[in-house]
Protein backbone atom coordinates (compact mmCIF):
# COMPACT_ATOMS: atom_id res chain seq x y z
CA UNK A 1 4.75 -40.57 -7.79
CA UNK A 2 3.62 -42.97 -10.44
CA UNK A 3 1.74 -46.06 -8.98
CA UNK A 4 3.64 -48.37 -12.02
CA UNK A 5 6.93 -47.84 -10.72
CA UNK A 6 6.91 -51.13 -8.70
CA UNK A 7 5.87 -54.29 -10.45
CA UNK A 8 4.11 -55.65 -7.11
CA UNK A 9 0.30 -54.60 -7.82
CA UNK A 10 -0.86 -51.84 -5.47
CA UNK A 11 -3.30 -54.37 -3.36
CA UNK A 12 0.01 -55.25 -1.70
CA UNK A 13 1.80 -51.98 -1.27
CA UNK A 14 -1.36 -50.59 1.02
CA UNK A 15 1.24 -47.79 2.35
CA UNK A 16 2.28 -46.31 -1.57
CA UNK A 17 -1.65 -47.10 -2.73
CA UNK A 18 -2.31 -44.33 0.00
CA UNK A 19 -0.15 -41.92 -0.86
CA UNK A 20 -1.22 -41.67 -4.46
CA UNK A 21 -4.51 -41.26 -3.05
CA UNK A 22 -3.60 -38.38 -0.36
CA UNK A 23 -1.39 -36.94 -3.95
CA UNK A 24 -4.50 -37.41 -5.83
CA UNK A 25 -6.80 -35.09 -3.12
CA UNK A 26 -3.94 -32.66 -3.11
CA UNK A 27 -3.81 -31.89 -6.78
CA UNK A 28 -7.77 -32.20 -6.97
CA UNK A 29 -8.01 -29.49 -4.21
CA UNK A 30 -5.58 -27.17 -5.66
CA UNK A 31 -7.27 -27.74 -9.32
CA UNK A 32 -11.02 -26.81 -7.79
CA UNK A 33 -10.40 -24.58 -5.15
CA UNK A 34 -10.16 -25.46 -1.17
CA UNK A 35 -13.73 -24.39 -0.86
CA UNK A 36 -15.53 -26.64 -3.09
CA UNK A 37 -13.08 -29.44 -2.48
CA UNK A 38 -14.08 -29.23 1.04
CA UNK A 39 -17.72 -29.17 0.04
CA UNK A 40 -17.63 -32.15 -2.13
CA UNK A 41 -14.82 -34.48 -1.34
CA UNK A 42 -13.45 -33.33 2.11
CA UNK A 43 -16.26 -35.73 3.60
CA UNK A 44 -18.67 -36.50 0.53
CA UNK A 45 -16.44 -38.28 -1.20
CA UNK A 46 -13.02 -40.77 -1.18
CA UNK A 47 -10.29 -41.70 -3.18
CA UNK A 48 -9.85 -45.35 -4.09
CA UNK A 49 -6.45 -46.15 -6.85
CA UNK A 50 -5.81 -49.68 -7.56
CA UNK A 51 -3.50 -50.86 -10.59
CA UNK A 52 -5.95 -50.56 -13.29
CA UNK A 53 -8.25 -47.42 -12.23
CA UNK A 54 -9.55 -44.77 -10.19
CA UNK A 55 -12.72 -45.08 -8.43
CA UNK A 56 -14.30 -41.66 -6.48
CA UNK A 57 -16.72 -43.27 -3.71
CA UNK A 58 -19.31 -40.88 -2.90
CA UNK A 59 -21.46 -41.08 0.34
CA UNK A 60 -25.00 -41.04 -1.66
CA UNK A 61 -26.46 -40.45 -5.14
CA UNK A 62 -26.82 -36.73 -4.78
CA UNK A 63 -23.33 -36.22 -4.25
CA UNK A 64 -22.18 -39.07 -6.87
CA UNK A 65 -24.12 -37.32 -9.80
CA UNK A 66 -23.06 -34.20 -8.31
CA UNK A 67 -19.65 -34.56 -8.74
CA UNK A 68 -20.04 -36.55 -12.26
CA UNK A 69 -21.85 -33.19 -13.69
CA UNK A 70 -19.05 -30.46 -12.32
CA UNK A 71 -15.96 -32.73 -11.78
CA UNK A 72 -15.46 -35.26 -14.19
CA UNK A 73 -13.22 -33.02 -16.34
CA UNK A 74 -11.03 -31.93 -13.54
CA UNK A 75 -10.66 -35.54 -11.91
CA UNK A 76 -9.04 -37.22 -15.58
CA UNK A 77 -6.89 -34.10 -16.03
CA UNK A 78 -5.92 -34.71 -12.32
CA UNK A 79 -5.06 -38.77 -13.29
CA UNK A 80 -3.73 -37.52 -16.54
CA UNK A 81 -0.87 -35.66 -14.97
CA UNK A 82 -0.04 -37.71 -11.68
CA UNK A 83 -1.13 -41.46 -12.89
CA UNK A 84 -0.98 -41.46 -17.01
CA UNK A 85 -3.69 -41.39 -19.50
CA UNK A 86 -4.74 -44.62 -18.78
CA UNK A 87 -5.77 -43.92 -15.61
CA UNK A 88 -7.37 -40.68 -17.01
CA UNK A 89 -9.98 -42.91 -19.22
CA UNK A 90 -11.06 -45.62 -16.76
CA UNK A 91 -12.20 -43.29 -13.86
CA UNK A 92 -15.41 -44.60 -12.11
CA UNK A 93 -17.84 -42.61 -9.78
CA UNK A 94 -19.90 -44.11 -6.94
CA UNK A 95 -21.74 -44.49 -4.24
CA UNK A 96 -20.00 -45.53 -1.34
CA UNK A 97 -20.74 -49.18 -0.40
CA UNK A 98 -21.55 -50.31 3.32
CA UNK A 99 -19.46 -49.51 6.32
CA UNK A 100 -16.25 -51.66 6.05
CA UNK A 101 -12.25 -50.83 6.36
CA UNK A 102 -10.89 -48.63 4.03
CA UNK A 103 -9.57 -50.50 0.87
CA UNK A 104 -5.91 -50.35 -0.05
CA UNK A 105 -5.56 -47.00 -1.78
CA UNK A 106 -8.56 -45.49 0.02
CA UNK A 107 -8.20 -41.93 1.63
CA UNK A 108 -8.51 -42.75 5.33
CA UNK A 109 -12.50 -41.87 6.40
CA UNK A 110 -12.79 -40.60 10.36
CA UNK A 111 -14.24 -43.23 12.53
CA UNK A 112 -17.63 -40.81 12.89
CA UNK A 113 -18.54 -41.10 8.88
CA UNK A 114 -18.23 -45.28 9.61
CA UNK A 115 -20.83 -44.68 12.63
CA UNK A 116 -23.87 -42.41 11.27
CA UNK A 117 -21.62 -39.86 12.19
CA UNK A 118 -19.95 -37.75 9.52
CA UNK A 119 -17.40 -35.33 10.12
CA UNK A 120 -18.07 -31.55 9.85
CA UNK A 121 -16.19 -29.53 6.91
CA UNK A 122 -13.79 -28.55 9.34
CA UNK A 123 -12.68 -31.80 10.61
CA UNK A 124 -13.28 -30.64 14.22
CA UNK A 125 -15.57 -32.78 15.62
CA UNK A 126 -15.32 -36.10 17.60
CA UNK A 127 -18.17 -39.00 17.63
CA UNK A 128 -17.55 -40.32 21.04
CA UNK A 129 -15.87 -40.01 24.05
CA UNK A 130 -13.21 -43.16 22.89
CA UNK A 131 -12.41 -40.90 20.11
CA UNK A 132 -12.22 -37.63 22.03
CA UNK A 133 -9.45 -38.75 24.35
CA UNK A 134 -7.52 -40.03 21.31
CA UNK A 135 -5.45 -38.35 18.04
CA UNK A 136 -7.73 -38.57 15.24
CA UNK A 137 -5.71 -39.47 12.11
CA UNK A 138 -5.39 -36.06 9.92
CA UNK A 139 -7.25 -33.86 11.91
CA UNK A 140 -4.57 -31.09 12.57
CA UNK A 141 -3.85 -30.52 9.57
CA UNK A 142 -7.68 -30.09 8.37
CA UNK A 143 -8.15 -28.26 12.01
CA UNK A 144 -5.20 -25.97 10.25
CA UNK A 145 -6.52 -25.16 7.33
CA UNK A 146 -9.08 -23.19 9.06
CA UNK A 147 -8.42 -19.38 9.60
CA UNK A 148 -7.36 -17.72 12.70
CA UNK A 149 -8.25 -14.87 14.38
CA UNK A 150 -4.82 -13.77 15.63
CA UNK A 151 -4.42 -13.40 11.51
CA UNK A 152 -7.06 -10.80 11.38
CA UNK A 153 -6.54 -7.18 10.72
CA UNK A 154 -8.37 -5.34 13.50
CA UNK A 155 -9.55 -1.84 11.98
CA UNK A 156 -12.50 0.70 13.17
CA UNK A 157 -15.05 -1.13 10.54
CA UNK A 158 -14.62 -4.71 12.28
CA UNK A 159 -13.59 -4.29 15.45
CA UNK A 160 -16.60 -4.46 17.42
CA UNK A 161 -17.09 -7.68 15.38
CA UNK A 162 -14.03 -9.18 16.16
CA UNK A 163 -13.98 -8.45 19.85
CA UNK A 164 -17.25 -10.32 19.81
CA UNK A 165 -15.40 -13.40 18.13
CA UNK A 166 -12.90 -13.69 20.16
CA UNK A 167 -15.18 -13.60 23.58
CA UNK A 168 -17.66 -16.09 21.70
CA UNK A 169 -14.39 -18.44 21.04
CA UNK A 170 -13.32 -18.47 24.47
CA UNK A 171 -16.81 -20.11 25.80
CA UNK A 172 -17.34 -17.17 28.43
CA UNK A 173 -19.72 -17.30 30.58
CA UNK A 174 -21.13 -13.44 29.82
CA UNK A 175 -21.11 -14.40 26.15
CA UNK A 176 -24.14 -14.88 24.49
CA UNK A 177 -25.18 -18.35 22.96
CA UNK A 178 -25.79 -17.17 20.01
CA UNK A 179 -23.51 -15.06 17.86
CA UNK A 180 -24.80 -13.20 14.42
CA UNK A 181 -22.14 -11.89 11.78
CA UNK A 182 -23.29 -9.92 9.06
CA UNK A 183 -21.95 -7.36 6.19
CA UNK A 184 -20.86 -7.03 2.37
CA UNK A 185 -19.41 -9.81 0.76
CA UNK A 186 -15.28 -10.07 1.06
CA UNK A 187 -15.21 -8.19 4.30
CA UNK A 188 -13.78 -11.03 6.56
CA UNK A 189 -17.12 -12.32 8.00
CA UNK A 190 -15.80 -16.31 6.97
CA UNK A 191 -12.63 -15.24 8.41
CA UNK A 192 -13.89 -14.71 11.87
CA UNK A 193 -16.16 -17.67 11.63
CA UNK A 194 -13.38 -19.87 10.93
CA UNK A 195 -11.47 -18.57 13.60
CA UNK A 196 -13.88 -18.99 16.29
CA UNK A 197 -14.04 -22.44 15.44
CA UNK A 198 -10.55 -23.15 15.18
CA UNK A 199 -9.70 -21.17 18.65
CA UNK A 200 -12.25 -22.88 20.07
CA UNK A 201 -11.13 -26.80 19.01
CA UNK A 202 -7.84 -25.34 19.92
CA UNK A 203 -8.68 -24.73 23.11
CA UNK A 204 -11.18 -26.95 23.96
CA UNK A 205 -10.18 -29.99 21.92
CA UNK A 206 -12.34 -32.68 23.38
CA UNK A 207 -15.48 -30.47 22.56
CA UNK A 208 -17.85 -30.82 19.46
CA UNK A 209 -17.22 -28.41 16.84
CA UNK A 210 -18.86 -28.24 13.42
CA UNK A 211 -18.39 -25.83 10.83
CA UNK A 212 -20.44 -25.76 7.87
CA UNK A 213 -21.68 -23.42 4.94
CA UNK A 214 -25.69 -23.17 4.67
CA UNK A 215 -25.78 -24.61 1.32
CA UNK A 216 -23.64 -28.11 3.09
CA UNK A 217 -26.59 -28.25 5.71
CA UNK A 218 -29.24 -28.10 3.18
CA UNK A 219 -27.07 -30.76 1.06
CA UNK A 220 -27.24 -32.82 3.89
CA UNK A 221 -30.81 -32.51 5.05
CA UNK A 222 -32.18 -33.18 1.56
CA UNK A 223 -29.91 -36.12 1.81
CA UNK A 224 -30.69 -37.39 4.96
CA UNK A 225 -34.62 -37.04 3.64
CA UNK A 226 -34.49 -38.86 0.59
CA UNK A 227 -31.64 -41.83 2.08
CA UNK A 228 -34.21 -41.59 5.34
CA UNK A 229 -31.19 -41.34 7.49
CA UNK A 230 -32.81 -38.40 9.26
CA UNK A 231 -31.91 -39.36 12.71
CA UNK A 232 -28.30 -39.50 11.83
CA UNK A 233 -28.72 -36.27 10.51
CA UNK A 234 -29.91 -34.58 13.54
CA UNK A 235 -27.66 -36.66 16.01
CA UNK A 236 -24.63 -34.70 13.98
CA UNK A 237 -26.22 -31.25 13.93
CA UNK A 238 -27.24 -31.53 17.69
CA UNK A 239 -24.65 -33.20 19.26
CA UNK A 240 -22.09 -30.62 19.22
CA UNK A 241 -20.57 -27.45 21.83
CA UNK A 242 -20.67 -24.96 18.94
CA UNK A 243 -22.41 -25.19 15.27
CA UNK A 244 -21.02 -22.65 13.02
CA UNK A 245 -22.62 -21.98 9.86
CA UNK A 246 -21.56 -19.59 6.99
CA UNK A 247 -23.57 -17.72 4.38
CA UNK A 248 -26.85 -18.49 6.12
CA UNK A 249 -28.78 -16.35 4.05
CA UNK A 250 -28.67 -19.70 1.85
CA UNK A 251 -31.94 -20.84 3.66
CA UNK A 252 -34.11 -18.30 2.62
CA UNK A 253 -37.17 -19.10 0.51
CA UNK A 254 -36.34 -22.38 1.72
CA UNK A 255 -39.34 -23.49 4.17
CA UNK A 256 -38.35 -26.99 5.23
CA UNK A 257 -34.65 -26.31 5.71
CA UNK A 258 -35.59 -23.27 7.31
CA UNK A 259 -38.09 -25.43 9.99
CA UNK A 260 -35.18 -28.31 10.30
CA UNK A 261 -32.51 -25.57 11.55
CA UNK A 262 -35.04 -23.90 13.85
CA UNK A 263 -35.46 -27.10 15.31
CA UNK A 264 -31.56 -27.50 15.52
CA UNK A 265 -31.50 -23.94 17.32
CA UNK A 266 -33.47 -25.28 19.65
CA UNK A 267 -31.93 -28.54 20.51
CA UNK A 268 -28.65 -27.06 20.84
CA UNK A 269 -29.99 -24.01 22.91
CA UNK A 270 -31.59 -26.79 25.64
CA UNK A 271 -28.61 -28.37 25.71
CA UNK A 272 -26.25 -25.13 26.70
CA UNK A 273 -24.44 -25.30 23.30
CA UNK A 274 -23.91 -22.30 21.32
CA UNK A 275 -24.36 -21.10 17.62
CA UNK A 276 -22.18 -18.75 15.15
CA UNK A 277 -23.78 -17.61 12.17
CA UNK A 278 -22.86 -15.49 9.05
CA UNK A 279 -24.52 -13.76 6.62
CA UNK A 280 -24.47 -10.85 3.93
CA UNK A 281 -27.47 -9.31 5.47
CA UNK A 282 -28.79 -8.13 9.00
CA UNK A 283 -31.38 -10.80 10.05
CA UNK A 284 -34.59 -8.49 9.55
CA UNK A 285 -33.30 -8.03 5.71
CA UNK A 286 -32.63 -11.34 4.87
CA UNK A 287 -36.00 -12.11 2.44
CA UNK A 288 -38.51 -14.72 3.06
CA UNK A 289 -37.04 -16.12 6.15
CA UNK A 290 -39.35 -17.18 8.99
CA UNK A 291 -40.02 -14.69 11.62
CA UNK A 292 -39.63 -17.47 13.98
CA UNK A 293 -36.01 -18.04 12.91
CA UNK A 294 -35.26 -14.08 12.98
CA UNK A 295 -36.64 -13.85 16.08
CA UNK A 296 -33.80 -16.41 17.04
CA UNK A 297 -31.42 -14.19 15.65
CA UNK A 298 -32.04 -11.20 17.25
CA UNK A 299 -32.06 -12.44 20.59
CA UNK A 300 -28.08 -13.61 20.07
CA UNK A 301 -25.67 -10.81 19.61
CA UNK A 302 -25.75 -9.39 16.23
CA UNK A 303 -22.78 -7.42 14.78
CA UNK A 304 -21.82 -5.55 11.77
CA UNK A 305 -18.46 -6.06 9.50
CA UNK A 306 -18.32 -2.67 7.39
CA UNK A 307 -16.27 -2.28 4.79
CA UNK A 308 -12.39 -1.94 5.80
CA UNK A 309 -10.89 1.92 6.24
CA UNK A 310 -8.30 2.87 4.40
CA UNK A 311 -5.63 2.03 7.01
CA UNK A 312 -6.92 -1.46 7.38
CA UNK A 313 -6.61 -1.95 3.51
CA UNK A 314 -3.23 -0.83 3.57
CA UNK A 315 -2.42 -3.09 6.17
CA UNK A 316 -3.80 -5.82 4.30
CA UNK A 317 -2.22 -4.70 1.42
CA UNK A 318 1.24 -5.26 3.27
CA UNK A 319 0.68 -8.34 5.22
CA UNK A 320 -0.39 -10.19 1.56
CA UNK A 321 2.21 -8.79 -0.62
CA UNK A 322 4.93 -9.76 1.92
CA UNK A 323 3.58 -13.37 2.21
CA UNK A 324 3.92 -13.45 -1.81
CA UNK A 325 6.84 -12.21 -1.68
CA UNK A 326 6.24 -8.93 -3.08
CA UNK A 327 8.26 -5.50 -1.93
CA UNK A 328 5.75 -2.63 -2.33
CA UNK A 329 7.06 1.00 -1.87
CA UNK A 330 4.76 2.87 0.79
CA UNK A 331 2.76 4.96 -2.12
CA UNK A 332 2.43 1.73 -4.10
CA UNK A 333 0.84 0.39 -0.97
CA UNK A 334 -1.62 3.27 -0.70
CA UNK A 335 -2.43 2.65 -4.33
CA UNK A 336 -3.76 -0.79 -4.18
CA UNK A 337 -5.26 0.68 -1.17
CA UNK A 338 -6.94 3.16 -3.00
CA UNK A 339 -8.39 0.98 -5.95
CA UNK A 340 -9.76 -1.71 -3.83
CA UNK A 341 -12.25 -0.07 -1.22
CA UNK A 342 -14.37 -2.55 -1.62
CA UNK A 343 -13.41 -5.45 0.02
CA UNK A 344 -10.80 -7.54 1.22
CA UNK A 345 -11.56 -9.87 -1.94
CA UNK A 346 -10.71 -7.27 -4.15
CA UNK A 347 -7.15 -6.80 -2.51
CA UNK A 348 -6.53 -10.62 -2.62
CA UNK A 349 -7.23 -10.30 -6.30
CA UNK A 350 -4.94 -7.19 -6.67
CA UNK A 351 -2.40 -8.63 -4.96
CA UNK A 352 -2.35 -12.03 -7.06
CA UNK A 353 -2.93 -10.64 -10.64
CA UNK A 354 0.23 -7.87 -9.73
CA UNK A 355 2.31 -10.94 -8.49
CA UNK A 356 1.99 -13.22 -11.47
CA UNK A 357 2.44 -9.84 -13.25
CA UNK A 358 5.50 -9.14 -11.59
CA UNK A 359 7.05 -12.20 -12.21
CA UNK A 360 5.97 -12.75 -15.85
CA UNK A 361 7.65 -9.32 -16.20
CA UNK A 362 10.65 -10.62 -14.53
CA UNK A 363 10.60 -7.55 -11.90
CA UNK A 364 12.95 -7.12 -8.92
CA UNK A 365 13.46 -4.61 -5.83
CA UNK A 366 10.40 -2.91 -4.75
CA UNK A 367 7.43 -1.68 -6.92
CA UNK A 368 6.17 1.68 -7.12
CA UNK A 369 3.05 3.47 -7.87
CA UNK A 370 3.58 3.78 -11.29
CA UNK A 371 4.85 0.15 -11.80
CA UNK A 372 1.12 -0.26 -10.44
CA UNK A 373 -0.47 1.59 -12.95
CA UNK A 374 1.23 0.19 -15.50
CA UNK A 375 0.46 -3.95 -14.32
CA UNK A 376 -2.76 -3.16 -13.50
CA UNK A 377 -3.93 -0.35 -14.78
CA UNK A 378 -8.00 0.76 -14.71
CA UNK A 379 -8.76 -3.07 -14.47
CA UNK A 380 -9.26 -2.40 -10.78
CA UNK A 381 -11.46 0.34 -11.22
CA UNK A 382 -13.24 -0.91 -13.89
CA UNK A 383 -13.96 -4.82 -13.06
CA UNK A 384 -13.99 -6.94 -16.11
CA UNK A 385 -17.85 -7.24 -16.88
CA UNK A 386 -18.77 -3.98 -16.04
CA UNK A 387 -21.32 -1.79 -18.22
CA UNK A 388 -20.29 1.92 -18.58
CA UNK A 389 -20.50 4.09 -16.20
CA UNK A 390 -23.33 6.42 -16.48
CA UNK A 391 -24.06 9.68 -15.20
CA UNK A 392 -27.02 9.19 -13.74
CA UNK A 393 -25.19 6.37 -11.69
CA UNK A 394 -22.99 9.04 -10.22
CA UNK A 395 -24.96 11.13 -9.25
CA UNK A 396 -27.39 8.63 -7.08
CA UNK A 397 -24.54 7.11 -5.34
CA UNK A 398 -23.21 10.82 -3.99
CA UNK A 399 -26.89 12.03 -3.34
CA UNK A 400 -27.19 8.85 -1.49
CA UNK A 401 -23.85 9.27 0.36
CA UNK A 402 -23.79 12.56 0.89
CA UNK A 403 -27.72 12.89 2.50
CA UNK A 404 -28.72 15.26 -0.09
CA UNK A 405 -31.88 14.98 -2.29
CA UNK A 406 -31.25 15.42 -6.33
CA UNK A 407 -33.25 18.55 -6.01
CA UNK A 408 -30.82 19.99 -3.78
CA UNK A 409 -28.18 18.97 -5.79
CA UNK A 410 -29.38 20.64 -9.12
CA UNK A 411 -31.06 23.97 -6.94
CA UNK A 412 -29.27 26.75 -5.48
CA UNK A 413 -28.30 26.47 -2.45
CA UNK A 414 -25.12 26.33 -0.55
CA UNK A 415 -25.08 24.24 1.70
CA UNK A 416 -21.66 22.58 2.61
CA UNK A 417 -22.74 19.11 2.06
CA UNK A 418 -24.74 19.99 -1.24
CA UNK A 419 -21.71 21.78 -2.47
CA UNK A 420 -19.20 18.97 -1.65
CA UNK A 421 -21.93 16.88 -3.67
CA UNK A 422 -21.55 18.55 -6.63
CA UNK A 423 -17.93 19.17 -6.54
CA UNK A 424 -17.58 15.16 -5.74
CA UNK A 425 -20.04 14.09 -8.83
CA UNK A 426 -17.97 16.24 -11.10
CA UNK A 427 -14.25 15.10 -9.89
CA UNK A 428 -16.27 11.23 -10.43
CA UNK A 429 -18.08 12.17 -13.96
CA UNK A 430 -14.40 13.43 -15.51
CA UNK A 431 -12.47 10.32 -14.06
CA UNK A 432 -15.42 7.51 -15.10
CA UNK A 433 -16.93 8.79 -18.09
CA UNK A 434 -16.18 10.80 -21.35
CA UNK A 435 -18.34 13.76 -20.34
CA UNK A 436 -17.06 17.32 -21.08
CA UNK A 437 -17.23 19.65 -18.07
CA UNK A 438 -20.22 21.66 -20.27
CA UNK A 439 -22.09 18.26 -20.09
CA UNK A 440 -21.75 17.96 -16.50
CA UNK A 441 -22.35 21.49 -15.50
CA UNK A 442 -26.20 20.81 -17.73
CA UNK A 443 -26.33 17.47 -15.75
CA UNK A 444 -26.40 19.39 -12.66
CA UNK A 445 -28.67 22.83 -13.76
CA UNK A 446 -25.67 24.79 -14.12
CA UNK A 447 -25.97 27.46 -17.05
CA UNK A 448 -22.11 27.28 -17.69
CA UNK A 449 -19.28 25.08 -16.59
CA UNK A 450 -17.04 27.19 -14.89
CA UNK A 451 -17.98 26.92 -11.05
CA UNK A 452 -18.50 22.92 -11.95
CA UNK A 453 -14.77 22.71 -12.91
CA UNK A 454 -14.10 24.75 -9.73
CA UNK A 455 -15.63 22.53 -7.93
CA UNK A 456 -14.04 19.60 -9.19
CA UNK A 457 -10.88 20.99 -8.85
CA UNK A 458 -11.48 21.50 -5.25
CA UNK A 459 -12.18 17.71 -4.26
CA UNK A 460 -8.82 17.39 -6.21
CA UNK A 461 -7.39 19.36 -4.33
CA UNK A 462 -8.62 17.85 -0.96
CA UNK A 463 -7.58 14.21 -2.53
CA UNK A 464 -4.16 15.43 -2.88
CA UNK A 465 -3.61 17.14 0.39
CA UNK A 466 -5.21 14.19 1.97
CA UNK A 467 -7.78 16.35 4.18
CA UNK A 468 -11.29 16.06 4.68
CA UNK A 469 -14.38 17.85 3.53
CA UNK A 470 -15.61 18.92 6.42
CA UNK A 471 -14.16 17.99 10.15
CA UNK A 472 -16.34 15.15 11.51
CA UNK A 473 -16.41 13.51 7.86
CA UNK A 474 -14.10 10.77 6.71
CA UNK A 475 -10.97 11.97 4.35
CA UNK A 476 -11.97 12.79 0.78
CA UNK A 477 -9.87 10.29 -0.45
CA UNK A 478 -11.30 7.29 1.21
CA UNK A 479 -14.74 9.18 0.43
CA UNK A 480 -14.09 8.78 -3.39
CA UNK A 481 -12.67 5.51 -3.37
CA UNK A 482 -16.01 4.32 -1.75
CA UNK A 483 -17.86 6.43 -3.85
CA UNK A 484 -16.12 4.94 -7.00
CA UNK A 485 -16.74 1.20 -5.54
CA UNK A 486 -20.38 1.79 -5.03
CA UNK A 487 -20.65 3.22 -8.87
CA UNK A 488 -18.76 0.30 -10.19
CA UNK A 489 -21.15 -2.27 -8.16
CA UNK A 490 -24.21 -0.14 -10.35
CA UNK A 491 -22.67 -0.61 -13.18
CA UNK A 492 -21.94 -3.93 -12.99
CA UNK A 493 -25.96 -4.46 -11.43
CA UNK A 494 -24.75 -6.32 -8.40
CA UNK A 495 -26.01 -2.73 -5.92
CA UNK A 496 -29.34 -0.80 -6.53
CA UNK A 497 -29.16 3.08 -5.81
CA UNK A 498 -30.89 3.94 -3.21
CA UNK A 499 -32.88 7.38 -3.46
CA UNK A 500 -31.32 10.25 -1.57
């Protein structure tokens, strides 16, 4: 869709001057990624083509020199390919002039961002009530780009969580008015934030929703500060029937912010409105955040997304290589399974790299476990990055597992749990390192190797037959592949040991 095609200039072809703008968004979103796009240009920024350039208004200096710094490459190579490399060399970033109809060209702006009312990240929100009881141009399809809950695999690690979504989305009157999400990275926390707020507009639609990460709502607020627009600011925030806010860990050593959104809390809370929050940690753990805020927290409902079991990765595993068109054999399945215990990130990654694998291979019919090895190899295992293993790391993350002190590791004693310990740092030493079973056995104040290699080929053994290590512990298998996750996150520094 080249804007030249017609000789009449594109002032006077308002209808094709706005589709090479919507084009231009497309490609721009697909070149950065959905989530910064919607950070920086769902809202912060429009799209202006006329014959001779390309002109990026943003909605104040922060965002303008924002996107000049960490866009400017990406916007010519996305005017190179759809508009020529004239267009590439004559793009212009700035801030967006007063309040008036949208240019020819311009990416339509919601009513609310004309009237000191900008539009959540979501799209879900409505200014006034003339605008609630009317279609608001583009809003489904934003409102669809959210996540929804009736996508999410329901497992033993989330479901607790996820029944709490889904009574928060329907507005019940037991629910609480606050709702508090927290857990690992990758584990689906955004996923059931997303699709509270999307159940909710769904079902609700001529109530205020506004979803928003923490770092957006600082954005904003030091915005709103500096452009002293911070009434507008807080008629956005506060106006609403649910504020949903993602990674709110975001605020912490961050004392104004921090005293802005307690402020919000409160506001919304007096005016029977109710907030969702995420974060990777439980409220009390979040560092240098305001006891008054954590206070806040903890009187809300606050739940825990673990990490997923191994039947809920599998299932995962299935649902995304069948949307990519993948056909994975049952023990290819397991496999991914297997390598990615640590989060549903990790599978997503998996899933891509072995599709573009796949096809660059030119592979058809279903994939086995060994095709798996052989695509992917230990680059699951081993993330790209990572330092090597050591043995020291091993043997913290099983002490710390598997309750036992490193004294009772390296001592005598039998104890079922110490001995599963030892057998489980030697099956883990052989597989992640290059130490000989002699170096392992002195690792672990053994005088000769014999009863280490025993040991080790016991967990094997256990791994293979699929059983468990003792009865009210989780299968050996799914015990190593967390085991082998929490070494890798050592290794790579991103996880601390914690002493047995």
């Amino acid at each position: 869709m080249h804007p030249n095609t017609e000789s009449a200039p594109l002032a006077a072809r308002p209808r094709i001057a706005q589709a090479c703008a919507e084009r231009f968004r497309e490609k721009l979103a697909e070149r950065v990624g959905q989530h910064r796009f919607g950070l920086w240009f769902e809202h912060g920024a429009s799209v202006t083509i006329t014959d001779d350039s390309v002109v990026i208004h943003a909605t104040n200096s922060m965002v303008r020199d924002w996107i000049q710094r960490n866009f400017r490459s990406h916007l010519e190579a996305v005017a190179q390919e759809l508009l020529g490399s004239d267009r590439a060399s004559s793009i212009s970033i700035e801030t967006m002039p007063d309040p008036s109809p949208a240019a020819p060209g311009q990416a339509p702006v919601d009513a609310r961002q004309r009237t000191a009312q900008p539009p959540r990240e979501s799209g879900l929100a409505s200014a006034t009530d003339d605008q609630r009881r009317r279609p608001q141009p583009g809003r489904g399809a934003r409102n669809h780009s959210l996540r929804r809950l009736e996508d999410f695999v329901v497992g033993d690690a989330n479901r607790l969580a996820f029944a709490a979504s889904e009574q928060f989305a329907a507005g019940a009157a037991g629910a609480p008015s606050m709702l508090f999400i927290h857990g690992d990275c990758g584990v689906g926390k955004t996923h059931l934030l997303q699709g509270i707020c999307r159940r909710r507009s769904d079902g609700a639609p001529r109530q205020v929703v506004r979803y928003v990460t923490a770092e957006q709502f600082t954005n904003e607020y030091i915005a709103a500060v500096r452009d002293g627009s911070l009434e507008e600011f807080r008629r956005r925030l506060r106006r609403v029937d649910l504020l949903a806010i993602d990674d709110i860990h975001f605020f912490a050593n961050k004392t104004a912010t921090q005293a802005e959104f307690l402020h919000t809390i409160d506001a919304i809370d007096l005016s029977g409105a109710r907030v969702a929050l995420v974060s990777d940690e439980h409220p009390r753990h979040i560092r240098r955040f305001s006891q008054s805020l954590v206070s806040r927290f903890l009187s809300g409902m606050v739940v825990k997304v673990d990490r997923p079991d191994r039947s809920t990765r599998v299932e995962l595993v299935r649902r995304l290589a069948r949307e990519r068109g993948l056909d994975l054999t049952h023990a290819a399945e397991d496999s991914v399974a297997g390598r990615c215990a640590g989060s549903i990130r990790e599978i997503e990654g998996a899933i891509t790299r072995l599709g573009a694998l796949a096809e660059l291979d030119g592979l058809r019919g279903q994939l086995g476990p060994g095709t798996i090895e052989r695509l992917l190899g230990e680059e699951i295992r081993q993330p790209t990055g990572a330092a090597p293993v050591r043995l020291g790391q091993i043997v913290e993350a099983v002490c710390s597992r598997m309750r036992v002190t490193r004294d009772e590791l390296v001592g005598a004693g039998r104890h079922t749990r110490t001995v599963a310990a030892r057998g489980l740092v030697a099956h883990l030493a052989r597989e992640l390192t290059t130490h000989s079973y002699p170096e392992i056995a002195r690792a672990l104040g053994r005088d000769t190797h014999s009863a280490v290699h025993t040991a080790a080929q016991r967990i094997r053994s256990l791994i293979d037959a699929d059983q468990r290590i003792s009865k009210d512990g989780e299968p050996t298998r799914e015990l190593v592949d967390q085991l082998r996750h929490d070494i890798s996150r050592v290794a790579r520094g991103t996880l601390a040991p914690r002493p047995g």
